[in-house]
Protein backbone atom coordinates (compact mmCIF):
# COMPACT_ATOMS: atom_id res chain seq x y z
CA UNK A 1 97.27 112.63 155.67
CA UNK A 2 94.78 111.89 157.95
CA UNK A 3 92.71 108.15 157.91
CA UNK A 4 89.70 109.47 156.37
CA UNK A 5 91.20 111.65 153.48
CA UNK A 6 93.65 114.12 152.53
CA UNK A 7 93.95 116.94 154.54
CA UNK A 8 93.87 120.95 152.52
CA UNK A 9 95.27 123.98 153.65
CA UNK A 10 94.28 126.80 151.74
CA UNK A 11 97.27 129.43 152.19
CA UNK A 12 94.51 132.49 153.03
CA UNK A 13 91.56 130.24 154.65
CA UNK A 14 90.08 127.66 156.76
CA UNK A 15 91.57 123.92 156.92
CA UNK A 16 89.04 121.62 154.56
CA UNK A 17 88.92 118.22 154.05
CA UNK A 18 89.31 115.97 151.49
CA UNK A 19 87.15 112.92 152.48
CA UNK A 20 86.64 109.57 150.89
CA UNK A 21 83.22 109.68 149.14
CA UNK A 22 81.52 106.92 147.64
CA UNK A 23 80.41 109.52 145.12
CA UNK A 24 83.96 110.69 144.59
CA UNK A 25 86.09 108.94 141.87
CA UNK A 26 88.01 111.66 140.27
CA UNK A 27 92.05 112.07 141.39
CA UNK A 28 90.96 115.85 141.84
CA UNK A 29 88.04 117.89 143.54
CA UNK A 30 87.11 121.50 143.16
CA UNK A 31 87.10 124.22 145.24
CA UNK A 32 85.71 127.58 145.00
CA UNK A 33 88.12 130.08 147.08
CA UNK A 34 85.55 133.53 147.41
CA UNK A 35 86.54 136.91 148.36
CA UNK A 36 85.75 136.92 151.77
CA UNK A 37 88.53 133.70 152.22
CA UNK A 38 84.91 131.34 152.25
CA UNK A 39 85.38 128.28 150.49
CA UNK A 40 82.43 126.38 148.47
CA UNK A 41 84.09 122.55 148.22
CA UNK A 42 82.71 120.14 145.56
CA UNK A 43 82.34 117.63 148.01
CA UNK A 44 81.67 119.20 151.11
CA UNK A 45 82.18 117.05 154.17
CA UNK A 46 78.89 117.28 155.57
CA UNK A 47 77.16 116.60 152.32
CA UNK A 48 75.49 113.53 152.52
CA UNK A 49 75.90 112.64 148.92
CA UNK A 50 74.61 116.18 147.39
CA UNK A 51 77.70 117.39 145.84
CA UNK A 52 78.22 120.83 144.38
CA UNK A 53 77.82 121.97 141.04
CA UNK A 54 79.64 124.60 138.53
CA UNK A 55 75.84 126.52 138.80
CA UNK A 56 76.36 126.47 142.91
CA UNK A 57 79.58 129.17 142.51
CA UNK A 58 78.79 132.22 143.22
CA UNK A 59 80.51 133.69 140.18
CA UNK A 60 80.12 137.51 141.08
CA UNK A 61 82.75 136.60 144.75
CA UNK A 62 84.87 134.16 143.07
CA UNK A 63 88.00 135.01 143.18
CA UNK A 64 89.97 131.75 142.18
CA UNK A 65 89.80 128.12 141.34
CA UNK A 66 91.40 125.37 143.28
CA UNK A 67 91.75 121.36 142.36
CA UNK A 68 92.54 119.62 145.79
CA UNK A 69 94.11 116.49 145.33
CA UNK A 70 91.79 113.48 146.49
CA UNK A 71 95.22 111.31 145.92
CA UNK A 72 98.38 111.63 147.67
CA UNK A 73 101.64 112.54 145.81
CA UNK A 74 98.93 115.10 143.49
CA UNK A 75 99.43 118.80 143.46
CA UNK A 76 97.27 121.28 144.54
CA UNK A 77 96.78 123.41 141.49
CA UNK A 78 95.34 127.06 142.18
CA UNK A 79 94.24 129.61 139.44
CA UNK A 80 92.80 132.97 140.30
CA UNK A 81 90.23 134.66 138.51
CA UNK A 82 90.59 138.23 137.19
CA UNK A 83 87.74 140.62 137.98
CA UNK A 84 85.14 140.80 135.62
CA UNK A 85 86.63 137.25 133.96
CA UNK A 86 84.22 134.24 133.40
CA UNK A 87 85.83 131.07 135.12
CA UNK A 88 86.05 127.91 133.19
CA UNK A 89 85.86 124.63 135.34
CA UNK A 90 85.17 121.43 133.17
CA UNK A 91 86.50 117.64 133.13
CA UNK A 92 86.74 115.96 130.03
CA UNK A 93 86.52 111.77 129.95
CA UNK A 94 87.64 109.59 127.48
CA UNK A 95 88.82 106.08 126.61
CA UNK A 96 92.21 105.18 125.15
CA UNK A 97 92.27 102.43 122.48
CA UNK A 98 95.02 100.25 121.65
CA UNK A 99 94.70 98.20 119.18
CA UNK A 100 98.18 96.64 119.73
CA UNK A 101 98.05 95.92 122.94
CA UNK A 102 94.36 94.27 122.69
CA UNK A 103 92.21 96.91 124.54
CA UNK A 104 91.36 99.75 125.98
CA UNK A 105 92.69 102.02 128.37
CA UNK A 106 90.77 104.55 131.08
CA UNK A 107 88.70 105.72 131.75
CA UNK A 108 90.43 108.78 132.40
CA UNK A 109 89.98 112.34 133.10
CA UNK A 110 91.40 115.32 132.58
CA UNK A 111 90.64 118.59 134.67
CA UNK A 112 90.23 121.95 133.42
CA UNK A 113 90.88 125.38 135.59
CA UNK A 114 90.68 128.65 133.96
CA UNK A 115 89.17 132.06 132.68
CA UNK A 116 87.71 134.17 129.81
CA UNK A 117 87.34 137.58 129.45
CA UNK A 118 86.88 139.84 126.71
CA UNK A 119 88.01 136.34 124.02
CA UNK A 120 90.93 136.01 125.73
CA UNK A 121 91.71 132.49 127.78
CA UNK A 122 93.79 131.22 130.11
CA UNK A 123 93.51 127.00 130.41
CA UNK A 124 95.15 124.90 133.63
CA UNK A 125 95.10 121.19 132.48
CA UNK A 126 95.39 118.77 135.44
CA UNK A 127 96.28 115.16 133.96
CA UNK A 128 95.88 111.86 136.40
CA UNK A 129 99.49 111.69 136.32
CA UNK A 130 99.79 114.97 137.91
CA UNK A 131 100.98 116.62 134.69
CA UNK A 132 99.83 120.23 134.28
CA UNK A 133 99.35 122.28 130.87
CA UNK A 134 98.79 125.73 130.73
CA UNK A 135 97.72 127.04 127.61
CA UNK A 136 95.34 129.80 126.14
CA UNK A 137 93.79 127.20 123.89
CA UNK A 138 91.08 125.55 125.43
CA UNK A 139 90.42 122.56 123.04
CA UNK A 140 94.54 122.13 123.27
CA UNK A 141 93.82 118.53 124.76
């Protein structure tokens, strides 16, 4: 770890980093890994608060998904995207009541990774605890 953020090796590319961001709240960032080993970060260090979004992936060189941990003790979850597959990169937020204990918990998010093709899915949960779920139902959580 280095002082200003995590740092991320991707196995067949160049060394990003994962910087703190005053934009940046999630436990996870995305990264776009193409075909040519280019990488299209979320939050790219140089960004100056513009941040990247799902429209900004080149969809026809994508060849996989990536959530780089912006926490430390988080996987690195990595899903690739079959050719000719739509990918499917979403966060959903939400509020936990409880009524017992007097409040509310959260906000928290969970992180979605995955594919379609041809009505067929494949789903990579990311949960801030680090737990993963892998399903091919996409409204499983």
């Amino acid at each position: 770890m280095t002082t200003n953020g995590i740092m991320l090796a991707e196995p067949t590319g160049p060394v990003i980093e994962v910087r703190d961001c005053k934009h940046c709240f999630d436990n996870w960032m995305w990264v776009a890994v193409y075909d040519n080993d280019e990488l299209l970060p979320e939050c790219p260090a140089d960004s100056h608060g513009r941040h990247m979004a799902f429209a900004d992936i080149d969809r026809s060189r994508l060849v996989s998904l990536l959530l780089a941990p912006r926490v430390e003790g988080l996987p690195q979850i990595a899903v690739q995207v079959p050719p000719g597959a739509e990918p499917v990169l979403f966060r959903r937020r939400y509020v936990e009541l409880q009524f017992s204990a007097g409040g509310a918990v959260g906000p928290n998010t969970i992180h979605c990774l995955g594919w379609e093709k041809n009505g067929v899915g494949a789903y990579t949960f990311a949960f801030e605890d680090g737990s993963i779920l892998t399903t091919s139902d996409r409204n499983a959580v």
